[in-house]
C-alpha atoms as a PDB file:
ATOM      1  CA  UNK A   1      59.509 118.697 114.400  1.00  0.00           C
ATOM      2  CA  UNK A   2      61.707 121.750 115.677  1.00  0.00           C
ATOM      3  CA  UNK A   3      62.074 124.422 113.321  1.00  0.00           C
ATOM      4  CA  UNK A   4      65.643 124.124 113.754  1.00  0.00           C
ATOM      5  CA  UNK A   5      66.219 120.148 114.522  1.00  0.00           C
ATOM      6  CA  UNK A   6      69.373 118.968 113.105  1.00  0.00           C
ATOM      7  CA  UNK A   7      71.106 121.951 112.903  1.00  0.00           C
ATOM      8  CA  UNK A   8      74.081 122.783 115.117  1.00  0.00           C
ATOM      9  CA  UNK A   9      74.864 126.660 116.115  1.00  0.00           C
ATOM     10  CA  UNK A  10      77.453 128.740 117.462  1.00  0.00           C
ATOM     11  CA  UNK A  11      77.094 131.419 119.923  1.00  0.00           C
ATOM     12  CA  UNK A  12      79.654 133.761 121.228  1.00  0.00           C
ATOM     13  CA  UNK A  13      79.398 135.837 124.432  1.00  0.00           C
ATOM     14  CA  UNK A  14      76.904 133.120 125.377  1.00  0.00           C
ATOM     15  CA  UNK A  15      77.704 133.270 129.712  1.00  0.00           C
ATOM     16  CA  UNK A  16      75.422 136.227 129.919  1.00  0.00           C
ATOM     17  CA  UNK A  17      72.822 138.750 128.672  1.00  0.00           C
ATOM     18  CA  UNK A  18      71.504 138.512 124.962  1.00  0.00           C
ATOM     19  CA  UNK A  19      73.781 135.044 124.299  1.00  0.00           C
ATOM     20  CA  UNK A  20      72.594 133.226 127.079  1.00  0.00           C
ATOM     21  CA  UNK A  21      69.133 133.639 126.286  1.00  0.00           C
ATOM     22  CA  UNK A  22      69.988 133.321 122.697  1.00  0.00           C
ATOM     23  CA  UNK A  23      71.623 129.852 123.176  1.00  0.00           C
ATOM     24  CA  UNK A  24      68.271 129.123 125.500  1.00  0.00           C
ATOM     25  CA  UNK A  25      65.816 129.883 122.630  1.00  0.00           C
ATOM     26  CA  UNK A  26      67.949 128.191 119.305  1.00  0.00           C
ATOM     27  CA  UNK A  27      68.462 125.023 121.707  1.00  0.00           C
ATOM     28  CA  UNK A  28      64.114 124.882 122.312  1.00  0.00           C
ATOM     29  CA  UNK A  29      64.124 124.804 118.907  1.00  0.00           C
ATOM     30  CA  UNK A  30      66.441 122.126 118.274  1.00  0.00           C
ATOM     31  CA  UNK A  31      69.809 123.202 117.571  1.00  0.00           C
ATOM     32  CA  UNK A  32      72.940 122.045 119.128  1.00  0.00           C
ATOM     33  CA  UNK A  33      74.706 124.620 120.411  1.00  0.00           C
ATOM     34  CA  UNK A  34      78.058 125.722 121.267  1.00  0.00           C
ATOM     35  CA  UNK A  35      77.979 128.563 124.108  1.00  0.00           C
ATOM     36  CA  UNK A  36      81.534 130.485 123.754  1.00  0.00           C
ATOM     37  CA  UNK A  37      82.525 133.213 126.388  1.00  0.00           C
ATOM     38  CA  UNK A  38      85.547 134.158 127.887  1.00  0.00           C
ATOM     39  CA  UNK A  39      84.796 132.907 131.811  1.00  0.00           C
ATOM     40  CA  UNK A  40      84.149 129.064 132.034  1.00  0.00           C
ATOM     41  CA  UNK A  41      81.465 129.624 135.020  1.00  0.00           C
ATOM     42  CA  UNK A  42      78.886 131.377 133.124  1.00  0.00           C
ATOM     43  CA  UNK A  43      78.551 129.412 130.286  1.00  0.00           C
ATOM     44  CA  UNK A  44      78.772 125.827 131.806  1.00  0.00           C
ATOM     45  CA  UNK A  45      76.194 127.104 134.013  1.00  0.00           C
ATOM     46  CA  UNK A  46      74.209 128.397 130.381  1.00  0.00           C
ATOM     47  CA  UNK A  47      75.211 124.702 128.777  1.00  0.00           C
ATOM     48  CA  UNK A  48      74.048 122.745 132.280  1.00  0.00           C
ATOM     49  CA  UNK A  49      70.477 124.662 132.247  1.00  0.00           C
ATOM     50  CA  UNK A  50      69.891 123.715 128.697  1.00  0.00           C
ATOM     51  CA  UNK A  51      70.815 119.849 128.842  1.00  0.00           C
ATOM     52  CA  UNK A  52      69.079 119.780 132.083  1.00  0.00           C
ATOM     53  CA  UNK A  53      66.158 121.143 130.282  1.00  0.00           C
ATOM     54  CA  UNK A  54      65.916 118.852 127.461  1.00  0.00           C
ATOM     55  CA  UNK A  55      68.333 120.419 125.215  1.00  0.00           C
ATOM     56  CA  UNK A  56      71.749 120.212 123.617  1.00  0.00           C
ATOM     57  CA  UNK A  57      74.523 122.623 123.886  1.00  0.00           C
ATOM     58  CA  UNK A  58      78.478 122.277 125.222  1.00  0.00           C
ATOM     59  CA  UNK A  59      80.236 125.372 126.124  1.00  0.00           C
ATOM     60  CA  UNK A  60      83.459 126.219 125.183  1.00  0.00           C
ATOM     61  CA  UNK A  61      85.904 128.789 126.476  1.00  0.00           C
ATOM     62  CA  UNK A  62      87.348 131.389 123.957  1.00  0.00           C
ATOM     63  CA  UNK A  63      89.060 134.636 124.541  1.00  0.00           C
ATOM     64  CA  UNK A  64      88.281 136.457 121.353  1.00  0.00           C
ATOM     65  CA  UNK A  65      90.548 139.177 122.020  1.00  0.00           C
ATOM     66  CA  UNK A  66      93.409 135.879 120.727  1.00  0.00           C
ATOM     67  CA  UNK A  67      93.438 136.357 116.893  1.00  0.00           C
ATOM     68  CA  UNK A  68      93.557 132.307 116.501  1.00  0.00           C
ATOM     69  CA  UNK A  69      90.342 131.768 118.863  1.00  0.00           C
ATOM     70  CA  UNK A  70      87.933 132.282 116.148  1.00  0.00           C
ATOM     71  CA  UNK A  71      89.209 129.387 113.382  1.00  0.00           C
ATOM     72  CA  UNK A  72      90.136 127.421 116.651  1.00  0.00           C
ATOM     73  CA  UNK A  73      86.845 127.733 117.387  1.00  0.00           C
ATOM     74  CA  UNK A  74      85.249 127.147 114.323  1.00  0.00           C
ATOM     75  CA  UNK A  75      87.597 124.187 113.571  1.00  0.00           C
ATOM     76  CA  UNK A  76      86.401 122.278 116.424  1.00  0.00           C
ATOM     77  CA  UNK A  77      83.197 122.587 116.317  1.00  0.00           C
ATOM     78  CA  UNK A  78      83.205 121.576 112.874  1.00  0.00           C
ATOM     79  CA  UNK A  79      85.580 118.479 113.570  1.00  0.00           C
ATOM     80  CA  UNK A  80      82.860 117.905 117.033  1.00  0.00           C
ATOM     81  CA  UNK A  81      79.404 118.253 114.921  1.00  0.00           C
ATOM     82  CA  UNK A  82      80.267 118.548 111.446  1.00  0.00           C
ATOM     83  CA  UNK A  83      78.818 121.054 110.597  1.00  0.00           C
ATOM     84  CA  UNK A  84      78.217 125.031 111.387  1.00  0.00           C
ATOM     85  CA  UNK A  85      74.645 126.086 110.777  1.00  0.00           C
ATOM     86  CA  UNK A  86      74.020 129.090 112.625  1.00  0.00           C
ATOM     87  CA  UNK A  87      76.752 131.618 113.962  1.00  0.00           C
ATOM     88  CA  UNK A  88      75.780 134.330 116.189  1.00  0.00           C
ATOM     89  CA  UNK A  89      78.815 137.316 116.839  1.00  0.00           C
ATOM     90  CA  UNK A  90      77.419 138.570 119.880  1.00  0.00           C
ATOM     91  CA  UNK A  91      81.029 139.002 121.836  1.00  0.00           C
ATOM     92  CA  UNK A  92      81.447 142.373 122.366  1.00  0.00           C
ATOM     93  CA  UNK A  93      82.762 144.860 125.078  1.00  0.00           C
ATOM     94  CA  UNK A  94      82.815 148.817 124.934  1.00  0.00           C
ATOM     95  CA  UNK A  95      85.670 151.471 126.490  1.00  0.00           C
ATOM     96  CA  UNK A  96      85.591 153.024 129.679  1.00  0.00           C
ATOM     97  CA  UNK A  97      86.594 156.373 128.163  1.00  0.00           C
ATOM     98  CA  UNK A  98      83.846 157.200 126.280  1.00  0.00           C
ATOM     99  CA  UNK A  99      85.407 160.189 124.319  1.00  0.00           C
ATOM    100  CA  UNK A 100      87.447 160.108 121.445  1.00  0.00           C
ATOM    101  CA  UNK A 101      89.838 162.478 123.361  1.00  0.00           C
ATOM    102  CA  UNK A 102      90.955 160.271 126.409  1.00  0.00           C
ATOM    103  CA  UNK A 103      91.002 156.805 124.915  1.00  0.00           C
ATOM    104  CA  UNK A 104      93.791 155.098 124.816  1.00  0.00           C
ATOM    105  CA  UNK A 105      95.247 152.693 122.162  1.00  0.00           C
ATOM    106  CA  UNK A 106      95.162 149.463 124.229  1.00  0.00           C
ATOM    107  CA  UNK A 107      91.065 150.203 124.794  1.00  0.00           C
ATOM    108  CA  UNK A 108      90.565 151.011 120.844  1.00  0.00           C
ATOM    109  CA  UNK A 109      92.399 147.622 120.385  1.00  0.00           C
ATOM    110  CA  UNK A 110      90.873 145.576 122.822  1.00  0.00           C
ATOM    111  CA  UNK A 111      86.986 146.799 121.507  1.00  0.00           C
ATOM    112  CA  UNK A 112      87.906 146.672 117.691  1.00  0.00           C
ATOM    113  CA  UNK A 113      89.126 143.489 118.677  1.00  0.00           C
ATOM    114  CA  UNK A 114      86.152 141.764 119.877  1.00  0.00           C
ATOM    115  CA  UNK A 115      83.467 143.523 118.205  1.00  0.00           C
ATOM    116  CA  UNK A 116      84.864 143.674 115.123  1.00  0.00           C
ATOM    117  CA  UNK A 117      88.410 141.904 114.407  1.00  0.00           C
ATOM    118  CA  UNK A 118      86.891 138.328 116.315  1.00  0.00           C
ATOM    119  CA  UNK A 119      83.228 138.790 113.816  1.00  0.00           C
ATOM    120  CA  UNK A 120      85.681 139.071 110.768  1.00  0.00           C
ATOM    121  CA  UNK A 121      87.855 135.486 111.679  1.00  0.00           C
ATOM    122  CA  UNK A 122      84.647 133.613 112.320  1.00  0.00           C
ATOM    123  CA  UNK A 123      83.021 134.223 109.616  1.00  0.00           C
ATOM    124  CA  UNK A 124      85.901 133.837 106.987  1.00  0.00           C
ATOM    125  CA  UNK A 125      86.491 130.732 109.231  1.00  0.00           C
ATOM    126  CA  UNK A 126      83.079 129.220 108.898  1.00  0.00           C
ATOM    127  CA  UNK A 127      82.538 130.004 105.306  1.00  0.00           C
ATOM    128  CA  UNK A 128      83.797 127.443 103.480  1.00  0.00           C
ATOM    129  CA  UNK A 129      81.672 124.594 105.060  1.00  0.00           C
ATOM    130  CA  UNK A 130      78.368 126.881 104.487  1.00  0.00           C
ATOM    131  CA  UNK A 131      79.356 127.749 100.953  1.00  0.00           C
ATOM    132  CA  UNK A 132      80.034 124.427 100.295  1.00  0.00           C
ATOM    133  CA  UNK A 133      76.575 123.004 101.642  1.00  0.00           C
ATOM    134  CA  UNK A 134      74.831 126.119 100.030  1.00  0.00           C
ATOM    135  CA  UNK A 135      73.725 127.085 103.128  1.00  0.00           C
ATOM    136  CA  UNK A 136      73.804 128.708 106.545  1.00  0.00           C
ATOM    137  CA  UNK A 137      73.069 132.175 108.710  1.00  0.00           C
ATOM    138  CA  UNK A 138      75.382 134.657 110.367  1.00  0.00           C
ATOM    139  CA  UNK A 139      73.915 136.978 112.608  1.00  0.00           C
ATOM    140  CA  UNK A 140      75.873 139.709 114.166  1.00  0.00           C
ATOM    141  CA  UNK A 141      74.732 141.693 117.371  1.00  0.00           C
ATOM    142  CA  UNK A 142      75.829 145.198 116.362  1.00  0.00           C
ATOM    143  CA  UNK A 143      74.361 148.490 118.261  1.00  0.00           C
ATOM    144  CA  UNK A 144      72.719 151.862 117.444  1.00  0.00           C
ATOM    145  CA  UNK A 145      75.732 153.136 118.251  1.00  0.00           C
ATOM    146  CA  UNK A 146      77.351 152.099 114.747  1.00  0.00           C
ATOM    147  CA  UNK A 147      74.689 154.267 112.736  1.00  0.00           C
ATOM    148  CA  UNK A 148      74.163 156.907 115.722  1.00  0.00           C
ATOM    149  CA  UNK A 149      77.836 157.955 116.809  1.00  0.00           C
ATOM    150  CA  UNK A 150      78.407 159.488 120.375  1.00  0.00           C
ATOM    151  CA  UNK A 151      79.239 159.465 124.012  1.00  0.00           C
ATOM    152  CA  UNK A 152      76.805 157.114 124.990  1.00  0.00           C
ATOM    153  CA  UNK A 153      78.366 153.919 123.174  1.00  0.00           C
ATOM    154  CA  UNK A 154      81.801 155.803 123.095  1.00  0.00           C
ATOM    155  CA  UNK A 155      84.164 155.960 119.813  1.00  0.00           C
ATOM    156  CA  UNK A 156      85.936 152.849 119.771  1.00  0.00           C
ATOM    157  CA  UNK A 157      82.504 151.064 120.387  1.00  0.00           C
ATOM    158  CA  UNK A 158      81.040 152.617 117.861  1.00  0.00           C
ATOM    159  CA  UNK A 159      83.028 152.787 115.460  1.00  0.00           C
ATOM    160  CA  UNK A 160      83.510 148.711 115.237  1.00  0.00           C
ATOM    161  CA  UNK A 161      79.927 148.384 115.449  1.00  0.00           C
ATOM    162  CA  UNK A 162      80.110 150.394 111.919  1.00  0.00           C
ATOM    163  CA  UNK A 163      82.650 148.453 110.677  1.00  0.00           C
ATOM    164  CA  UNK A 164      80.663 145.395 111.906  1.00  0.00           C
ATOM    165  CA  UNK A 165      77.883 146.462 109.864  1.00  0.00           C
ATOM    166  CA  UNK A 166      79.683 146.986 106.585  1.00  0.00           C
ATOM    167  CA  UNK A 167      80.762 143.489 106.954  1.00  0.00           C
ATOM    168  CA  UNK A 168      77.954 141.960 107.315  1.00  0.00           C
ATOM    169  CA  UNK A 169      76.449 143.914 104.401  1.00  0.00           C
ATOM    170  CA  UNK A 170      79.326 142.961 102.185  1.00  0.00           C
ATOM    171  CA  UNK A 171      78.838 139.017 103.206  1.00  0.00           C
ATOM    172  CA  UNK A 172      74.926 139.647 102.317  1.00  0.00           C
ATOM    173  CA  UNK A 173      75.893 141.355  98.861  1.00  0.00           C
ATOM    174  CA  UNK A 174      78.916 139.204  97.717  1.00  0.00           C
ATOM    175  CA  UNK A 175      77.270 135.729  99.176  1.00  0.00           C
ATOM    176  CA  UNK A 176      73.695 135.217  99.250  1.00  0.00           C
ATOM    177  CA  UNK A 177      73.765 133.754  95.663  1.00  0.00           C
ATOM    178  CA  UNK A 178      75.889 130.877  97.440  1.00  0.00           C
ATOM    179  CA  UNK A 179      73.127 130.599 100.197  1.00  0.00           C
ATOM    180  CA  UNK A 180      74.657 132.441 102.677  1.00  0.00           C
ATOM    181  CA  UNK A 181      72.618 134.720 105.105  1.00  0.00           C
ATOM    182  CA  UNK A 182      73.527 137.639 106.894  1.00  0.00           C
ATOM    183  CA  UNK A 183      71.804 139.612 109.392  1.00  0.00           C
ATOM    184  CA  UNK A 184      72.781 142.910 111.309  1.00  0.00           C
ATOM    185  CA  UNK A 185      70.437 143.239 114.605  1.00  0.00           C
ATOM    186  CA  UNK A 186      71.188 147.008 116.212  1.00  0.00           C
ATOM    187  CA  UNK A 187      69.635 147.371 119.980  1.00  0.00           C
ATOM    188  CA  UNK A 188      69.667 150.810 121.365  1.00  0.00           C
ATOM    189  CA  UNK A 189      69.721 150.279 125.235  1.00  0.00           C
ATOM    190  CA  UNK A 190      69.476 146.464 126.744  1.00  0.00           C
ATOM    191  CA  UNK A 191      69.783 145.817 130.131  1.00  0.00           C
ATOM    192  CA  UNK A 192      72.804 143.778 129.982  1.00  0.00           C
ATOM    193  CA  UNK A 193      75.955 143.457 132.241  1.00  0.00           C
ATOM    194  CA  UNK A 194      77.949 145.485 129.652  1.00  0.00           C
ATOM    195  CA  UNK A 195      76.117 148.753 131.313  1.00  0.00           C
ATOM    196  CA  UNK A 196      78.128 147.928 134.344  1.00  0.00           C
ATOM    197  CA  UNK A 197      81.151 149.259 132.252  1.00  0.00           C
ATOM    198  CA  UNK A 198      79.750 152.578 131.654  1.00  0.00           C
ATOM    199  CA  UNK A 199      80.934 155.760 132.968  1.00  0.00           C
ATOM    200  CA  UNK A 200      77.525 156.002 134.763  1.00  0.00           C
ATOM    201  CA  UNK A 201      76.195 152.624 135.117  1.00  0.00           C
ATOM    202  CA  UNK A 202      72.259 153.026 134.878  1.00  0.00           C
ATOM    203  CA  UNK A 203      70.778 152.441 138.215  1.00  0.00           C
ATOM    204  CA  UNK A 204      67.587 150.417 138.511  1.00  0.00           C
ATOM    205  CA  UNK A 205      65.159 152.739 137.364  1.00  0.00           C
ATOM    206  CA  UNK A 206      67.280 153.570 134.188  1.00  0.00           C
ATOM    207  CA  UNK A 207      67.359 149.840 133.542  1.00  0.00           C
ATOM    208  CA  UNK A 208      63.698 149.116 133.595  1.00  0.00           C
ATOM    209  CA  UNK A 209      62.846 151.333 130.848  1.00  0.00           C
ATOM    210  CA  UNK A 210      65.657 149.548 128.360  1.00  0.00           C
ATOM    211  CA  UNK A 211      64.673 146.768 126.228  1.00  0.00           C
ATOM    212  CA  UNK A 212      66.196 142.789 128.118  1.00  0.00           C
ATOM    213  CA  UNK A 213      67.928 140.580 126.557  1.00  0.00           C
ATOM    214  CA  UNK A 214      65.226 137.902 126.017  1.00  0.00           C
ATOM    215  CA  UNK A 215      63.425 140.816 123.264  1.00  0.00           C
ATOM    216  CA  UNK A 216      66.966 140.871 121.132  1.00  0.00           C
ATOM    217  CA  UNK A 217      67.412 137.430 121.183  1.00  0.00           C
ATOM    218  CA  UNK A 218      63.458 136.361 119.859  1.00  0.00           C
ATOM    219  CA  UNK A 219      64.423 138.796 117.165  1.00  0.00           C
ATOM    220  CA  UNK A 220      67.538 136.498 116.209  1.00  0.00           C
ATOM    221  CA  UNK A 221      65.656 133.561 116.989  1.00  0.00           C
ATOM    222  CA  UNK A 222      62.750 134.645 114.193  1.00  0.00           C
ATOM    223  CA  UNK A 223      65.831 135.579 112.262  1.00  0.00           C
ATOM    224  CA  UNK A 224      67.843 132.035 111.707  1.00  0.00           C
ATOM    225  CA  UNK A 225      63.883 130.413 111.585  1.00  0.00           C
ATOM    226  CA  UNK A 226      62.561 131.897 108.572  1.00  0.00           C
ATOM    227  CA  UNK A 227      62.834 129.663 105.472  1.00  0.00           C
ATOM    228  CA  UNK A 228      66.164 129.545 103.338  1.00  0.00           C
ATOM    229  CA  UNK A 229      64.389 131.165 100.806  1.00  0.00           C
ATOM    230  CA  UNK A 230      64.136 134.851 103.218  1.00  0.00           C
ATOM    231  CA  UNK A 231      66.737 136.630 104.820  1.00  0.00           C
ATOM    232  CA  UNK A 232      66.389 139.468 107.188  1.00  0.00           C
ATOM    233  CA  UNK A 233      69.046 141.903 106.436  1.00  0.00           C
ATOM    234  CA  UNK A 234      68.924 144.525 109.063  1.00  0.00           C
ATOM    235  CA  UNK A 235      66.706 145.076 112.485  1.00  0.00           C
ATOM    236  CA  UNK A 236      66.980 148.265 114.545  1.00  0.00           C
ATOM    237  CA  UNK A 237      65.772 147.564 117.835  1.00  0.00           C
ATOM    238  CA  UNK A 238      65.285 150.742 120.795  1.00  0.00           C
ATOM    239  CA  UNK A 239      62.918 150.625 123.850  1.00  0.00           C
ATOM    240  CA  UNK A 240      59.637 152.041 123.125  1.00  0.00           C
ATOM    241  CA  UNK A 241      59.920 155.284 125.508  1.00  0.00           C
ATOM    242  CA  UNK A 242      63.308 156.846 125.443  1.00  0.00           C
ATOM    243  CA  UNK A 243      64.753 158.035 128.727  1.00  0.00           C
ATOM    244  CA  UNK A 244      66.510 161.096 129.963  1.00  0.00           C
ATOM    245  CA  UNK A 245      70.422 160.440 128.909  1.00  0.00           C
ATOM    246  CA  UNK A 246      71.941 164.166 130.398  1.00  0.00           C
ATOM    247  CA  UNK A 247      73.666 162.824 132.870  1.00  0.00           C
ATOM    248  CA  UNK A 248      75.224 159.683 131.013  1.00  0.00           C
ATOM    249  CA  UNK A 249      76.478 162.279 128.380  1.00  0.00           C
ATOM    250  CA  UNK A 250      77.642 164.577 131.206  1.00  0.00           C
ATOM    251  CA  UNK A 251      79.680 161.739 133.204  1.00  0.00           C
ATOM    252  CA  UNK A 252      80.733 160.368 129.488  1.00  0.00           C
ATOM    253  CA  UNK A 253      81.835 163.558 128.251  1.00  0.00           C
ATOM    254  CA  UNK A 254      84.839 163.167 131.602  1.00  0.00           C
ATOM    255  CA  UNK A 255      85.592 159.553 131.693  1.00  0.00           C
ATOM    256  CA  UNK A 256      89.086 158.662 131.399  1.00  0.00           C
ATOM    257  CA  UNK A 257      90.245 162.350 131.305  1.00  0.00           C
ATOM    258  CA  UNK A 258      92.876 163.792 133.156  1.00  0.00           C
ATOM    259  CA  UNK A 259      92.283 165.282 136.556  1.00  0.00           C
ATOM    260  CA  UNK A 260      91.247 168.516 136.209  1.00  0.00           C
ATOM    261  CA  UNK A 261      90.851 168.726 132.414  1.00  0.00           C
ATOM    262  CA  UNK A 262      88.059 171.186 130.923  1.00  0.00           C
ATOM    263  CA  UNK A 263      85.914 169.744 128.509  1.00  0.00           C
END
């Protein structure tokens, strides 16, 4: 038997990157899974692999930025499957002004939003049905850049992965004698498409010494398939040789500033 047969899971940000292979590896284990992202394309074509290899997933379109998405969300999948399992809040986007200087309230929104605002509703949303069962496991992709601060993840980015971590540590405190499980994973670098949104997106030599998405996601998938009984609180996850970062600080330090401006 699968180690995770029977039980149905939720991923967001599923289309691409660290969900998509996420969604890959809980469904060859035996989950059903519901891919979420934003663009339809990516994630049917995610759902179509994974029935066409044997498995079971749908996707479903969500915008998480829409403060009713995540109970929309949650609601149907638990009126589809009855039940929510497994949630992984991988959703996220960062700022193209990296600098706490030249960002601009609409960015802060729109990142706080996803990474942070979007993790809060699904979780509250799910909760009742795992509390109720005595039983189920939230993961949350977070970053390095919520416990390391700078120009690199940029200060509305980090700043909700912080806040995304304090939640998650206040489910784990408050819940886990109701069976709950919650797990912060923080990745340094990952060559993902969010890097195309950088200030200097890493060529392909930058990208081959970052961790890929398939490492993250085995460390959520030996996450949500330990017993009940263990829970893996926090991971911090960076590639093994660290790279030269000047000039991503030095084009970071400028993004989104007006022409001309001195730093």
């Amino acid at each position: 038997m699968k180690r995770l047969e029977g039980q149905v899971a939720v991923v967001t940000g599923g289309g691409t990157g660290i969900g998509a292979e996420t969604a890959r590896l809980l469904a060859g284990e035996g989950a059903r899974v519901v891919v979420c992202g934003r663009r339809k394309g990516p994630i049917e074509a995610v759902a179509r692999g994974i029935v066409e290899g044997g498995g079971a997933c749908v996707a479903r379109a969500v915008d998480l930025e829409d403060r009713a998405a995540p109970a929309a969300l949650a609601r149907w999948t638990l009126e589809t499957h009855g039940a929510v399992d497994i949630v992984i809040n991988n959703a996220g986007h960062s700022s193209r002004a990296r600098s706490v200087r030249w960002v601009g309230l609409d960015e802060w929104e729109s990142v706080v939003a996803v990474n942070l605002t979007s993790v809060y509703l699904l979780t509250q949303a799910v909760l009742p049905s795992m509390i109720e069962r005595r039983r189920g496991t939230i993961v949350t992709v977070s970053s390095v850049a919520g416990i390391r601060p700078g120009l690199i993840g940029g200060a509305p980015y980090g700043a909700a992965k912080a806040g995304v971590n304090n939640l998650m540590g206040h489910v784990h405190a408050t819940l886990r004698d109701r069976g709950i499980r919650a797990t912060t994973i923080m990745p340094a670098e990952v060559d993902t498409p969010i890097l195309a949104n950088r200030p200097l997106p890493p060529d392909a030599a930058a990208r081959a010494t970052m961790m890929q998405a398939e490492d993250v996601a085995r460390a959520i998938l030996f996450c949500v398939t330990l017993p009940p009984r263990t829970v893996v609180e926090e991971i911090v996850m960076s590639p093994t040789i660290p790279r030269d970062q000047t000039a991503d600080l030095a084009a970071s330090r400028i993004a989104g500033a007006p022409p001309g401006t001195a730093w």
